[in-house]
C-alpha atoms as a PDB file:
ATOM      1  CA  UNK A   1      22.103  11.723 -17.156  1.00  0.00           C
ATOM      2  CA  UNK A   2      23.849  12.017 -13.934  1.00  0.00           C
ATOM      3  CA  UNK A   3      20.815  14.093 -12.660  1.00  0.00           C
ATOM      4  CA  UNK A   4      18.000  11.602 -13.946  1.00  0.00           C
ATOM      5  CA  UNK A   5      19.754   8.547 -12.480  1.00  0.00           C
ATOM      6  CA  UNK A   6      19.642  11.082  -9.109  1.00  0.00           C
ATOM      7  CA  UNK A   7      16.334  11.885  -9.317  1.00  0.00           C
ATOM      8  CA  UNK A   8      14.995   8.291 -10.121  1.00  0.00           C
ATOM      9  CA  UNK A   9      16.700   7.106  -7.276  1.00  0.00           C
ATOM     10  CA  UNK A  10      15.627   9.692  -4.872  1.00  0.00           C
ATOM     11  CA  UNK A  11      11.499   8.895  -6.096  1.00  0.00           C
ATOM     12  CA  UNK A  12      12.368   4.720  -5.360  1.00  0.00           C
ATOM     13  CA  UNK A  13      13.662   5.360  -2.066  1.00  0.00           C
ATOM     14  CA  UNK A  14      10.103   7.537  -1.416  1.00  0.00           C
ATOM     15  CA  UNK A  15       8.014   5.013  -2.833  1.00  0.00           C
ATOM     16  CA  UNK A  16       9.749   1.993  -0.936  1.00  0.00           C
ATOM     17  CA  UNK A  17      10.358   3.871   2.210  1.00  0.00           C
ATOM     18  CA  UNK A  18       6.581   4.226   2.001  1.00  0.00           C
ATOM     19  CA  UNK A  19       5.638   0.838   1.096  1.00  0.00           C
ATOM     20  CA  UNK A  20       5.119  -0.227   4.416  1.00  0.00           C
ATOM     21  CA  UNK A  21       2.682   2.412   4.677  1.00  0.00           C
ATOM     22  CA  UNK A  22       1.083   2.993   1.653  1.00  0.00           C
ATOM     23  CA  UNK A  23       0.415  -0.472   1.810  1.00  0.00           C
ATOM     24  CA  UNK A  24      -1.908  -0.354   4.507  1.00  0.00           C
ATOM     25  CA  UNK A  25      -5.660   0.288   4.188  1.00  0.00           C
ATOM     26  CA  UNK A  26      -8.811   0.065   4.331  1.00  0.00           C
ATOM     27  CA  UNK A  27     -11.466   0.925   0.928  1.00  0.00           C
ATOM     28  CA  UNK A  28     -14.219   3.261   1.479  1.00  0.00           C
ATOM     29  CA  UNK A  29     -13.965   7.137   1.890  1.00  0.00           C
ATOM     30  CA  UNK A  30     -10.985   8.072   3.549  1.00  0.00           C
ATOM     31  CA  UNK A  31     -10.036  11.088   6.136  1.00  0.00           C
ATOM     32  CA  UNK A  32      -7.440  12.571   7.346  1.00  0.00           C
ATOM     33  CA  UNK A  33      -6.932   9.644   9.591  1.00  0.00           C
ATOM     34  CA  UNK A  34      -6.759   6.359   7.766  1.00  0.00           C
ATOM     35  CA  UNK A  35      -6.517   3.802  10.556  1.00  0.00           C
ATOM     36  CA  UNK A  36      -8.877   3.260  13.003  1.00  0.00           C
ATOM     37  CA  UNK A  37      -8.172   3.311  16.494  1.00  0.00           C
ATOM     38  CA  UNK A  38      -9.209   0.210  17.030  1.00  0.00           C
ATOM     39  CA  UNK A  39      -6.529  -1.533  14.834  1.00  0.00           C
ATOM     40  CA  UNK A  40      -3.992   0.607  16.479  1.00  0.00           C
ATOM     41  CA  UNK A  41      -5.127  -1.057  19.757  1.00  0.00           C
ATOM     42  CA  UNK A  42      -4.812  -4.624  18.051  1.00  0.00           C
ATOM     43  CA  UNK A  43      -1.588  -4.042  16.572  1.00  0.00           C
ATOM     44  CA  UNK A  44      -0.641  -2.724  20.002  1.00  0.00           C
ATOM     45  CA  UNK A  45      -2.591  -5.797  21.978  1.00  0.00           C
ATOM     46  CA  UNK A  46      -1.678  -9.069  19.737  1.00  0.00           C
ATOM     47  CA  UNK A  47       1.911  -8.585  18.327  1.00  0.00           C
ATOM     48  CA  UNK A  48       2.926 -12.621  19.220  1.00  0.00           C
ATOM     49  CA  UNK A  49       0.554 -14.337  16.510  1.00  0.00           C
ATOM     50  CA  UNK A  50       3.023 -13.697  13.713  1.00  0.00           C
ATOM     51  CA  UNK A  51       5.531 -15.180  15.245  1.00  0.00           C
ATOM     52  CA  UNK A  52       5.104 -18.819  13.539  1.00  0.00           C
ATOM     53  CA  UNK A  53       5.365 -17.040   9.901  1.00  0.00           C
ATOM     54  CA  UNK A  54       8.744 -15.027  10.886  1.00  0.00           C
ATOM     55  CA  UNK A  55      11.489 -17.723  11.018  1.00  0.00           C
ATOM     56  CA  UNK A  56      13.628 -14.589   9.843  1.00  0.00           C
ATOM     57  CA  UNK A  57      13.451 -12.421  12.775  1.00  0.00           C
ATOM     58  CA  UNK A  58      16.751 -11.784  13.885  1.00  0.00           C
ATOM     59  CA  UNK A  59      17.698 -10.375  10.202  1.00  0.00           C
ATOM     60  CA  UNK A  60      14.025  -8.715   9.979  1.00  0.00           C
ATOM     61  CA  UNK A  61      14.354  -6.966  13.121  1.00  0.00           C
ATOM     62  CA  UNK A  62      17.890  -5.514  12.056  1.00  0.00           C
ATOM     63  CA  UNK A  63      16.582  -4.587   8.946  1.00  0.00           C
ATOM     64  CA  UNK A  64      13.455  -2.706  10.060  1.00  0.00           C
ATOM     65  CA  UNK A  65      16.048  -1.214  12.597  1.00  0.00           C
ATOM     66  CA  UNK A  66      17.991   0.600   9.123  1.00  0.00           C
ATOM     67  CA  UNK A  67      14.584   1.384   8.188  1.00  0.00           C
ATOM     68  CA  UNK A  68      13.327   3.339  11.027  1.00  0.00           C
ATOM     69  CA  UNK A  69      16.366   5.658  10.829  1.00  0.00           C
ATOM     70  CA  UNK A  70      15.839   6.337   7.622  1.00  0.00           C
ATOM     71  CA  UNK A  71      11.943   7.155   7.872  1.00  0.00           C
ATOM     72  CA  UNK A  72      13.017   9.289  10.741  1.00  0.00           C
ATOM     73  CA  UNK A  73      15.586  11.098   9.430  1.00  0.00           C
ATOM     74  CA  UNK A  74      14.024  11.749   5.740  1.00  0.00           C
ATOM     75  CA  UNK A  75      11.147  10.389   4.986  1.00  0.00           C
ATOM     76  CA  UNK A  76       8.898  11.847   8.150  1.00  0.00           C
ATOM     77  CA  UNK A  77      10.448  15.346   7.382  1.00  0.00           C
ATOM     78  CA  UNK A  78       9.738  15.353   3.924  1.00  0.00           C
ATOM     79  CA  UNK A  79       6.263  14.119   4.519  1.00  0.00           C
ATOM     80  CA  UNK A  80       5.558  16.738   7.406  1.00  0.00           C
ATOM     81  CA  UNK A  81       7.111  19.620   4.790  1.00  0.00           C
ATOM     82  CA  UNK A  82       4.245  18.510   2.144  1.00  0.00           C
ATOM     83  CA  UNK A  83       1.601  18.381   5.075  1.00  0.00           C
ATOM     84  CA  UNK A  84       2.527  21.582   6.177  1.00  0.00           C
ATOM     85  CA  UNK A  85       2.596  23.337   2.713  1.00  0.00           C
ATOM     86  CA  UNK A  86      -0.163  21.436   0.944  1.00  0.00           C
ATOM     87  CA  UNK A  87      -4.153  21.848   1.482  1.00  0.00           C
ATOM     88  CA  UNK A  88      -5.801  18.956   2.753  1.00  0.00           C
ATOM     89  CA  UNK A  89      -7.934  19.294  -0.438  1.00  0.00           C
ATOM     90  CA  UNK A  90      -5.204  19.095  -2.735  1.00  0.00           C
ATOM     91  CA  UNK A  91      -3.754  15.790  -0.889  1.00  0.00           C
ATOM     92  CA  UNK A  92      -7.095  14.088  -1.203  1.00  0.00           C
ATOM     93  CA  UNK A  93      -7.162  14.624  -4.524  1.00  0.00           C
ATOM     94  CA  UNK A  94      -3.299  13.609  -5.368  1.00  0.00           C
ATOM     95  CA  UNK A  95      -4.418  10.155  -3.293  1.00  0.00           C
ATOM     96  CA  UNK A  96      -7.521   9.789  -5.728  1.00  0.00           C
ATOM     97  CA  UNK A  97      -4.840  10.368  -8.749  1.00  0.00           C
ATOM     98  CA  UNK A  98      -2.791   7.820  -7.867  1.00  0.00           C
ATOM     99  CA  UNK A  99      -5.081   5.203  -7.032  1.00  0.00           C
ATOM    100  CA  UNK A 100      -6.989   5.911 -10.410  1.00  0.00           C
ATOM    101  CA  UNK A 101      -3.635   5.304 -12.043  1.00  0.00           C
ATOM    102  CA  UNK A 102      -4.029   1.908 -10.725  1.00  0.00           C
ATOM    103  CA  UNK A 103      -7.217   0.610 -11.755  1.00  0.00           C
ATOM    104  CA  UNK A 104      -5.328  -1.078 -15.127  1.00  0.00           C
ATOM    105  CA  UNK A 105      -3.689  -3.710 -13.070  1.00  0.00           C
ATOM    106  CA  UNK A 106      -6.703  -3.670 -10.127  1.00  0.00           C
ATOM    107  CA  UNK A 107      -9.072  -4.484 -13.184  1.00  0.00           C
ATOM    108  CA  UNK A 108      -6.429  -7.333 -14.306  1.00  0.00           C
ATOM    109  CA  UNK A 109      -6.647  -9.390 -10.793  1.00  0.00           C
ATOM    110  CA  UNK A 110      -9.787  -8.730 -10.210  1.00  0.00           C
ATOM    111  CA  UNK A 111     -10.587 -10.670 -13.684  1.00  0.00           C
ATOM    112  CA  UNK A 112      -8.038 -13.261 -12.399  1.00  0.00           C
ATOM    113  CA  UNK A 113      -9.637 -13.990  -9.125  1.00  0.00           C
ATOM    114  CA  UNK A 114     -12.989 -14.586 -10.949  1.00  0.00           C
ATOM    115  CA  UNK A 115     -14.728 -11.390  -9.404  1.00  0.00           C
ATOM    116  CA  UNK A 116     -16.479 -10.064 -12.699  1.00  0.00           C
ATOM    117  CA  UNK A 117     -18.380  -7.738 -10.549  1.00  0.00           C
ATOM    118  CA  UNK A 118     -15.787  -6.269  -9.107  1.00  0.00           C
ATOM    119  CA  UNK A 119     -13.830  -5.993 -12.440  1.00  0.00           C
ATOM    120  CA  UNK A 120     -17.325  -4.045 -13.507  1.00  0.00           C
ATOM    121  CA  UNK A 121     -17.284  -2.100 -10.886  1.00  0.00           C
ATOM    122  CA  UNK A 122     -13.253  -0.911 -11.235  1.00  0.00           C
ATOM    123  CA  UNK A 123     -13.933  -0.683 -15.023  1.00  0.00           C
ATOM    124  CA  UNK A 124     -17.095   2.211 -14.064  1.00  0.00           C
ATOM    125  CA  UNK A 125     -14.872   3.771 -11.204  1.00  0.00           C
ATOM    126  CA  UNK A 126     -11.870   4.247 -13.816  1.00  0.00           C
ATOM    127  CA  UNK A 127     -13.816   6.081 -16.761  1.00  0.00           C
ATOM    128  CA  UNK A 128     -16.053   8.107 -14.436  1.00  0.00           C
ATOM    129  CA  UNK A 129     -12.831   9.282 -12.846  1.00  0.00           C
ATOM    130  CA  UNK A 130     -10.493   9.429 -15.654  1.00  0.00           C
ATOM    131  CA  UNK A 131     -13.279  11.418 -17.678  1.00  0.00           C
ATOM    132  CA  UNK A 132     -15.714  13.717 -15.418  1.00  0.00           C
ATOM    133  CA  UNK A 133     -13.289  13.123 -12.389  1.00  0.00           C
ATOM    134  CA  UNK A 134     -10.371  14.959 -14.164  1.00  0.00           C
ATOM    135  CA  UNK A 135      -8.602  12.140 -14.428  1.00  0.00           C
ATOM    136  CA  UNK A 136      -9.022  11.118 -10.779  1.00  0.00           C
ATOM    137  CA  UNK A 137      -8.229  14.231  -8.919  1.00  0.00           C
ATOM    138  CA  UNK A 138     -12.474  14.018  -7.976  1.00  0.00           C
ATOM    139  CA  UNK A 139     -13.950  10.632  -7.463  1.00  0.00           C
ATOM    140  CA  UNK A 140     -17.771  10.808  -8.556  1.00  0.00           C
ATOM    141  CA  UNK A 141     -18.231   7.521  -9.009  1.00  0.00           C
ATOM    142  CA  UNK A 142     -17.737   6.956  -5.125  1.00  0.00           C
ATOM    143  CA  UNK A 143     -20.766   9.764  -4.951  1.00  0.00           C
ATOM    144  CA  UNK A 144     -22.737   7.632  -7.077  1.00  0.00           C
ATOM    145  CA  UNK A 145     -22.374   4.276  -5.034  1.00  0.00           C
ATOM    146  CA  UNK A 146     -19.360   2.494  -7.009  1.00  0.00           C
ATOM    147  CA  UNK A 147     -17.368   2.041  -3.829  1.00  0.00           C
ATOM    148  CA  UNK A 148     -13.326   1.616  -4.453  1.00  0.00           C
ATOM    149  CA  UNK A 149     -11.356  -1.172  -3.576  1.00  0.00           C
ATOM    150  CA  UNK A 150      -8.312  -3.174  -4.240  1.00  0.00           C
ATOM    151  CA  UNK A 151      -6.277  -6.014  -5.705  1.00  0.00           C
ATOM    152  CA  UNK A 152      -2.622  -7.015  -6.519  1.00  0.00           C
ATOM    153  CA  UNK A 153      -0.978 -10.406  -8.077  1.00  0.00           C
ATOM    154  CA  UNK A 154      -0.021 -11.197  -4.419  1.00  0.00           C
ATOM    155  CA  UNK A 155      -3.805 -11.129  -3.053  1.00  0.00           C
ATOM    156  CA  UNK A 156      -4.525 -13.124  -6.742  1.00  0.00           C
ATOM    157  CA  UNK A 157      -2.237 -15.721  -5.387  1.00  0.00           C
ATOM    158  CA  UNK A 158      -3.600 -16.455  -2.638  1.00  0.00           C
ATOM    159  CA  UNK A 159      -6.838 -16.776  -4.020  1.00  0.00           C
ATOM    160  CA  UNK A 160      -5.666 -19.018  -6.171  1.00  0.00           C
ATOM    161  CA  UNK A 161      -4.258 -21.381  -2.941  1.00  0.00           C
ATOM    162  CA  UNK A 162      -0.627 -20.291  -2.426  1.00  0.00           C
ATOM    163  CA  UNK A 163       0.767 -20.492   0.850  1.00  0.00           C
ATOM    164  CA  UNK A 164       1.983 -16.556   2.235  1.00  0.00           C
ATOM    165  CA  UNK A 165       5.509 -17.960   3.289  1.00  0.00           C
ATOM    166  CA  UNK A 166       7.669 -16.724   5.697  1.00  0.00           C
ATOM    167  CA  UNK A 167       7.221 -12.461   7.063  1.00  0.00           C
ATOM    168  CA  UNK A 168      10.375 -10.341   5.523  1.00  0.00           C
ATOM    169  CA  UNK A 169      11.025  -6.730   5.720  1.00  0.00           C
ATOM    170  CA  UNK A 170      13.975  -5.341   3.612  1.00  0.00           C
ATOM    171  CA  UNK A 171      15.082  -1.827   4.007  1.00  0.00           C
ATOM    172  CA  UNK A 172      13.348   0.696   1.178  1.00  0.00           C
ATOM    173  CA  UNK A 173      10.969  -2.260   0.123  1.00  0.00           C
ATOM    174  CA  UNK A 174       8.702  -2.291   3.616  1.00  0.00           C
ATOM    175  CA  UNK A 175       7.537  -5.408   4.890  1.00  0.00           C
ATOM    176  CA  UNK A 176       5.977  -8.402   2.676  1.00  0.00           C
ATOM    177  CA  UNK A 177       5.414 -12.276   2.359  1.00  0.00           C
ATOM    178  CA  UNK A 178       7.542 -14.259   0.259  1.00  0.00           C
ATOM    179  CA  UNK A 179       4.795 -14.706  -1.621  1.00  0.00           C
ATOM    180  CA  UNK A 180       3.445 -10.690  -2.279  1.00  0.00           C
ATOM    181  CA  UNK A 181       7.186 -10.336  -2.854  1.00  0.00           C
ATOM    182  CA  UNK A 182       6.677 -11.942  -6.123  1.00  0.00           C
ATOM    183  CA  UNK A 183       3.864 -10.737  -6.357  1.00  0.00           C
ATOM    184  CA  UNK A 184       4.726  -7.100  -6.207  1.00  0.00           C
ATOM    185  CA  UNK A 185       7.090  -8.200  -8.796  1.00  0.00           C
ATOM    186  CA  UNK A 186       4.712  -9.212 -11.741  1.00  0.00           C
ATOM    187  CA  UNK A 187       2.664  -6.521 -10.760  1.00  0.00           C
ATOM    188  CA  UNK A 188       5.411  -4.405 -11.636  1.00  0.00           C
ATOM    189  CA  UNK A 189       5.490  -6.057 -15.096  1.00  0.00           C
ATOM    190  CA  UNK A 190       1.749  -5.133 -15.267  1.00  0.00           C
ATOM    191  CA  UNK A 191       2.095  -1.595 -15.537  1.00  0.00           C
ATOM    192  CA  UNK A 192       2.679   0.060 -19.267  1.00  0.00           C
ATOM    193  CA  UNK A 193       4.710   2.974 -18.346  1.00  0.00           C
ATOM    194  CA  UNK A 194       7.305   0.507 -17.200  1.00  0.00           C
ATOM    195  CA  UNK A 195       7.673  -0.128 -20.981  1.00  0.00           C
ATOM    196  CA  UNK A 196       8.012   2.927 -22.694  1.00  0.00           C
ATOM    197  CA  UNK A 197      12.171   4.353 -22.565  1.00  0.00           C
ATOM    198  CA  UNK A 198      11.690   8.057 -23.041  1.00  0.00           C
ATOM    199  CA  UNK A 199      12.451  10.915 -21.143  1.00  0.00           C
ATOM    200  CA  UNK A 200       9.262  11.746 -21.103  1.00  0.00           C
ATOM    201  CA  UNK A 201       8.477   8.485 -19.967  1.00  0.00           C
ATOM    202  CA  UNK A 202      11.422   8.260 -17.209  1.00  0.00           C
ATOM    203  CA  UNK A 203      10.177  11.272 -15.648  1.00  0.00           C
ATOM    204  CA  UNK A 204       6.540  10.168 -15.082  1.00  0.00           C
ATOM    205  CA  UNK A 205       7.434   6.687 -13.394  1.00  0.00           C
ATOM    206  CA  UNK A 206      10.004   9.185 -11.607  1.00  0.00           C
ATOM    207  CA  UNK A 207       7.914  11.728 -10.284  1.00  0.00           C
ATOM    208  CA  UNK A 208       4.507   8.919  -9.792  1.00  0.00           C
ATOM    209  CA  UNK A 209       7.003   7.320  -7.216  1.00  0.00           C
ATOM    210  CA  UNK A 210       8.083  10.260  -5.496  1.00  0.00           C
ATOM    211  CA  UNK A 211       4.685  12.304  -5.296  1.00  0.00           C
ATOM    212  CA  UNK A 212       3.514   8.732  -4.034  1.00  0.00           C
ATOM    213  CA  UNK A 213       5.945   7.484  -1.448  1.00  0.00           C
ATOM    214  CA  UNK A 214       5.328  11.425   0.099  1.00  0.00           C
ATOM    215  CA  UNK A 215       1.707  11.015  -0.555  1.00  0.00           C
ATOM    216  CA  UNK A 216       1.301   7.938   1.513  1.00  0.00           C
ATOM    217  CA  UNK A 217       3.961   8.481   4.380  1.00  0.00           C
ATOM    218  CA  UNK A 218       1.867  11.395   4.910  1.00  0.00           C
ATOM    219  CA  UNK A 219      -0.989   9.802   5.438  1.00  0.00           C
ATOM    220  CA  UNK A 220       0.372   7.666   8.034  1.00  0.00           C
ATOM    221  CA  UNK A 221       2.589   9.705   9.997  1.00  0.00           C
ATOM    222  CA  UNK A 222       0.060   9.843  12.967  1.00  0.00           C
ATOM    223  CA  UNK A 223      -1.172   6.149  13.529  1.00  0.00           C
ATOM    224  CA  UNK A 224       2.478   4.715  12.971  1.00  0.00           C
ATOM    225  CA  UNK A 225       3.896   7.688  15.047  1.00  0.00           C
ATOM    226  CA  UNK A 226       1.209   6.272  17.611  1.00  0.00           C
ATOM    227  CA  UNK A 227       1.976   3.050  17.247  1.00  0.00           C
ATOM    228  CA  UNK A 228       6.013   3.443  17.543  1.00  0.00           C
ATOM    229  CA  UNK A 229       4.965   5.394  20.939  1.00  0.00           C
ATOM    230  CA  UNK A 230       2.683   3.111  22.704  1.00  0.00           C
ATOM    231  CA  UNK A 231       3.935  -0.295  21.336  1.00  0.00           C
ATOM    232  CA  UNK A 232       7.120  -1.792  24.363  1.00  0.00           C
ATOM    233  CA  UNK A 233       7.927  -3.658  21.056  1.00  0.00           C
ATOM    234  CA  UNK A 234       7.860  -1.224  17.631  1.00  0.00           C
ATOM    235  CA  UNK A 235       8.761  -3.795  15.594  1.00  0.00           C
ATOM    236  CA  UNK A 236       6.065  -7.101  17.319  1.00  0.00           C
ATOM    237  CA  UNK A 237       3.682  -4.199  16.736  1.00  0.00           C
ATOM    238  CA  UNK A 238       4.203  -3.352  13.450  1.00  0.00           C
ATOM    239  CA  UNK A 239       4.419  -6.591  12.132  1.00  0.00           C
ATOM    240  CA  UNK A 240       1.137  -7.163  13.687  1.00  0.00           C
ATOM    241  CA  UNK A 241      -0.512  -4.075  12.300  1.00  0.00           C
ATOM    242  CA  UNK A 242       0.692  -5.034   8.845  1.00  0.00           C
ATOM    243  CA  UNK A 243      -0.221  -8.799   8.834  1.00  0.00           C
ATOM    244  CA  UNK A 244      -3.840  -8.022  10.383  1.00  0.00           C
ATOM    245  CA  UNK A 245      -4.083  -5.698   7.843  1.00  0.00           C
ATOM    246  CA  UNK A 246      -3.444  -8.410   5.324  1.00  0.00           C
ATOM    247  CA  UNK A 247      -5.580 -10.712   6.500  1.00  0.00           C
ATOM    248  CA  UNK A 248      -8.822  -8.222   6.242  1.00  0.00           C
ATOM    249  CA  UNK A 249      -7.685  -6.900   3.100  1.00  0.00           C
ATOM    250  CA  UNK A 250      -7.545 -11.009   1.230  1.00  0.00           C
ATOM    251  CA  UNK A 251     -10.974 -11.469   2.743  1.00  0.00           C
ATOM    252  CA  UNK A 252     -12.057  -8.456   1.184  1.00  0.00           C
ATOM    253  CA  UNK A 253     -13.466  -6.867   4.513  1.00  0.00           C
ATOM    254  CA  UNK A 254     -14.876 -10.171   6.158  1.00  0.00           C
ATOM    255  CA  UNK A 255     -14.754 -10.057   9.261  1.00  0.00           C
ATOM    256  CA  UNK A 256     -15.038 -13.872  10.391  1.00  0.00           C
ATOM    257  CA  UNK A 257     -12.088 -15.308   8.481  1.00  0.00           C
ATOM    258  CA  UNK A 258     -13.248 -18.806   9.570  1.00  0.00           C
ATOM    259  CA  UNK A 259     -15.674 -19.777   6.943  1.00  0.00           C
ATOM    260  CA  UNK A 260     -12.931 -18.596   3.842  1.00  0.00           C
ATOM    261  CA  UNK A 261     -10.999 -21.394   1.915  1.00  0.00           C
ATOM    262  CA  UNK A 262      -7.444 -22.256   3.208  1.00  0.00           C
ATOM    263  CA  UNK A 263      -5.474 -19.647   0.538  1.00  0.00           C
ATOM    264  CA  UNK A 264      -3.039 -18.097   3.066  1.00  0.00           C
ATOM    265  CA  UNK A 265      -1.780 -16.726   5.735  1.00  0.00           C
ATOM    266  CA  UNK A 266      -1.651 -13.270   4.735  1.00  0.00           C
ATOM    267  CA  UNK A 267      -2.124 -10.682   1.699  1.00  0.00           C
ATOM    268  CA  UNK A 268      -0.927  -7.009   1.217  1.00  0.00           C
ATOM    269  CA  UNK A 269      -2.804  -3.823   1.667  1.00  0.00           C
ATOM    270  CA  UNK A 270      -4.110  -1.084  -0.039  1.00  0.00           C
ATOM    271  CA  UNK A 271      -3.199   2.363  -0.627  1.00  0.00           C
ATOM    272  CA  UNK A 272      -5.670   4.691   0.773  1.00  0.00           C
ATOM    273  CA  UNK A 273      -7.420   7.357  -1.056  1.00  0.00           C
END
């Protein structure tokens, strides 16, 4: 017992210290670099027009300050270790995994948000994969023209009108809104494996967490690693990089924001592949 409490804890504290991270994304086929430089330069460039939506600051800032010791002194090793000892190949294909694992709840907010196609299209992506994908590892149905994307509760929030609320970043969660704090929370209740109490069980939501949080804080040990170098402010220009992010990833890649309904400030990300 003592060693499956130890275990589950050590795969949250991956997955959360990755959160900020995995979070961030763009759909389409992914490389070994999944941030352009030219959101690197905006994060670096516009870090003051969050600054209405973080009446928190003072506590943020000495939170992400905990945070950035930790990533430095665990998570960044353990995700340069995997880099180092895993083929490129193999990482793509744990990314595709993961993500396929997700299409359940991606299918569920799509529905919610009133995007049938898209629902169609997540539906096609997840039994192409699941099936002659081998179980996501490959993604044909990308080869075939069903591009990938993403959804959460938090994004089907703010579709549905709710305000983003104030910026917060907590230690092992990563940074979020008040309002894809919540929901990050129901989407939690959305997943199935969250039900079933077995060992079996218990070592799956385990070892998805861990193989994860690595997964994705390998992905973005470069761009952040640039950012943290360049930025006179780490945190102004994280914050940016992560609410920008939002902002394309609710419009669902449109560019000019000003023709979209009022529904936010900000949404959440999306894991690369």
């Amino acid at each position: 017992m003592a060693f499956s409490n130890l275990a589950g804890a050590a795969a949250i504290f991956l997955a959360a210290m990755s959160g900020s991270a995995a979070a961030q994304g763009v759909a389409g086929d992914q490389t070994e670099s999944p941030v352009a430089q030219s959101e690197i330069d905006a994060a670096l460039s516009d870090t003051s027009a969050a600054e209405a939506v973080d009446p928190w600051e003072g506590f943020n800032r000495k939170m992400f300050a905990v945070h950035v010791f930790m990533d430095h002194n665990f998570l960044i090793p353990t995700a340069k270790a995997y880099r180092a000892t895993t083929p490129p190949t193999a990482r793509r294909g744990v990314r595709r995994f993961l993500m396929n694992i997700k299409a359940p709840g991606i299918f569920i907010n799509d529905l919610l948000q009133g995007e049938i196609g898209r629902a169609g299209e997540t539906l096609s992506r997840f039994f192409i994969n699941s099936t002659i994908g081998a179980g996501g590892f490959a993604d044909p149905a990308a080869q075939i023209g069903i591009a990938r994307h993403s959804e959460d509760f938090g994004q089907t929030l703010a579709v549905w009108g709710i305000d983003s609320g104030p910026y917060l970043f907590l230690p092992m969660v990563g940074p979020m809104t008040t309002r894809d704090g919540f929901g990050k929370i129901v989407q939690i209740g959305m997943d199935p494996l969250l039900y079933v109490r077995t060992p079996p069980a218990d070592i799956a939501r385990y070892s998805r967490a861990g193989v994860g949080g690595v997964s994705a804080r390998e992905q973005f040990l470069d761009p952040l690693a640039d950012i943290e170098a360049k930025s006179l402010d780490y945190y102004a220009s994280f914050r940016s990089f992560y609410l920008q992010a939002q902002q394309r990833e609710i419009a669902n890649g449109v560019v000019d924001y000003s023709g979209l309904p009022d529904i936010g400030e900000f949404e959440d990300f999306d894991e690369l592949e």
